[in-house]
Protein backbone atom coordinates (compact mmCIF):
# COMPACT_ATOMS: atom_id res chain seq x y z
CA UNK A 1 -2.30 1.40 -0.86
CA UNK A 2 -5.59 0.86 0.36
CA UNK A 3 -5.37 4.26 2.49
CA UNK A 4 -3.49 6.41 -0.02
CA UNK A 5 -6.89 5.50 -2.35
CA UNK A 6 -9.09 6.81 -0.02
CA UNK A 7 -6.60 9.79 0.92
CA UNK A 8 -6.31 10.39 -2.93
CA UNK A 9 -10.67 10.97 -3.19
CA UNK A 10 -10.66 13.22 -0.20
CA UNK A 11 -8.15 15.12 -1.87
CA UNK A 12 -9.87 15.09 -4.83
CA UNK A 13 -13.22 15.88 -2.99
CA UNK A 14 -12.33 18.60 -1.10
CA UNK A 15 -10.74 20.36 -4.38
CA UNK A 16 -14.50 19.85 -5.86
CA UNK A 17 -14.50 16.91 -8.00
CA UNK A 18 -16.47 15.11 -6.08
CA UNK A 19 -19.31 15.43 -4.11
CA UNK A 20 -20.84 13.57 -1.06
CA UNK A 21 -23.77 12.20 -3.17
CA UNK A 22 -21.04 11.39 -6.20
CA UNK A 23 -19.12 9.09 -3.63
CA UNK A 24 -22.39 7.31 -2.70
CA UNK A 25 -23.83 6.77 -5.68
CA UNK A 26 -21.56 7.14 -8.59
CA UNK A 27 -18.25 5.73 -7.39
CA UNK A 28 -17.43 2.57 -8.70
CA UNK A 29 -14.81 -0.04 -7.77
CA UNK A 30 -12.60 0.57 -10.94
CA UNK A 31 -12.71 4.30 -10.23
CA UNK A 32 -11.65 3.75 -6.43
CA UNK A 33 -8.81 1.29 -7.87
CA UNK A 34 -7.65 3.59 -10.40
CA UNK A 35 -6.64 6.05 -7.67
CA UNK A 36 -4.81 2.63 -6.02
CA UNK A 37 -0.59 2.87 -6.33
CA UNK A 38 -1.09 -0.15 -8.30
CA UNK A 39 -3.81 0.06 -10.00
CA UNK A 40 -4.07 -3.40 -11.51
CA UNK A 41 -5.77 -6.84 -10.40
CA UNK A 42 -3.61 -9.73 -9.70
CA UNK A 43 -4.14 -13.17 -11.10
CA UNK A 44 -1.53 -15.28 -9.46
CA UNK A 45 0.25 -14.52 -6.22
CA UNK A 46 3.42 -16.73 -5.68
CA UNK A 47 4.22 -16.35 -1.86
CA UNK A 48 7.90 -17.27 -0.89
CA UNK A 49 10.13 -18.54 2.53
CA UNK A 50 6.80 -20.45 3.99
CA UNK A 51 4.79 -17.54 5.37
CA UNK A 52 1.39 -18.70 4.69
CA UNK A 53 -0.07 -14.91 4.83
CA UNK A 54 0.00 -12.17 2.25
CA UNK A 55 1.80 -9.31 4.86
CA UNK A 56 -0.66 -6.48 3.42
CA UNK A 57 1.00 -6.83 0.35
CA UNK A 58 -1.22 -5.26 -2.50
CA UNK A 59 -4.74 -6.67 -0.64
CA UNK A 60 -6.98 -4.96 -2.65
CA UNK A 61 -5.46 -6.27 -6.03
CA UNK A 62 -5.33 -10.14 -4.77
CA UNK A 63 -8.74 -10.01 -3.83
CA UNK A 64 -9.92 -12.66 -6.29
CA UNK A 65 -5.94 -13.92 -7.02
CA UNK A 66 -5.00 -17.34 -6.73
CA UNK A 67 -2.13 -17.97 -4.40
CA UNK A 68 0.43 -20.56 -4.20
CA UNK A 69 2.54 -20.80 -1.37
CA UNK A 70 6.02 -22.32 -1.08
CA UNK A 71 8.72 -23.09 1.44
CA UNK A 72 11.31 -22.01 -0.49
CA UNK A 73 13.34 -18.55 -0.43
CA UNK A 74 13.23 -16.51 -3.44
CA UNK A 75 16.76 -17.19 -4.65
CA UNK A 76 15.97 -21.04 -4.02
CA UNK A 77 13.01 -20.85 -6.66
CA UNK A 78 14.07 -22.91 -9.84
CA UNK A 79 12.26 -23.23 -13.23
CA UNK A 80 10.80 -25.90 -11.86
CA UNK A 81 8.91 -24.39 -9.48
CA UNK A 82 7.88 -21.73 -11.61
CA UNK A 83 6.49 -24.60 -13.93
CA UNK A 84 4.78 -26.01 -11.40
CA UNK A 85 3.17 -22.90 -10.23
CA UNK A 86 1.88 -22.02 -13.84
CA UNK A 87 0.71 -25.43 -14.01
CA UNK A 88 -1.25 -25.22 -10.48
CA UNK A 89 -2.48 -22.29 -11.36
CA UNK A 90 -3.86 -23.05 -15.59
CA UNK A 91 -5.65 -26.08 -13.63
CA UNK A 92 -7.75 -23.89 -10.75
CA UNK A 93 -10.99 -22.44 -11.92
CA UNK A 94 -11.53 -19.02 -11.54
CA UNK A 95 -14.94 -18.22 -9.88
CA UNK A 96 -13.99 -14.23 -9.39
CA UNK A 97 -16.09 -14.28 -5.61
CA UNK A 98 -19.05 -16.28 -7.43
């Protein structure tokens, strides 16, 4: 996702839109992750099976999520352990990279 971003502002560059000095200056992180195939921040990531890693799965839009891992398959998760998550997560504090 991270690529195709980048791919979509050379694109977008070399048809004129932008400029080299536009880039340095004037590009900002919502306009890079607007060109992003999901262009949306995360809040929560709920990792299933026991992998404790993320597997380049949307890294740019977790960058300030919480994540919760479990050892549980998907198809194991009950309501439960949705609950649980929701109340793991409502008790963190959100610092944003502060």
């Amino acid at each position: 996702a991270i690529l195709q971003a980048a791919r979509r502002l050379v694109t977008e560059a070399r048809e004129g839109r932008w400029n080299e000095r536009d880039v340095e200056v004037d590009l900002t992180e919502a306009e890079f992750e607007s060109r992003l195939s999901y262009p949306v921040s995360v809040d929560l990531v709920i990792r299933t099976s026991g992998e404790l890693r993320l597997s380049n799965f949307l890294l740019w839009q977790t960058a300030y999520a919480e994540l919760i891992f479990l050892n549980k398959l998907w198809p194991e998760i009950s309501r439960e352990d949705w609950d649980l998550c929701l109340e793991d997560y409502a008790s963190r504090k959100r610092r944003f990279g502060e």
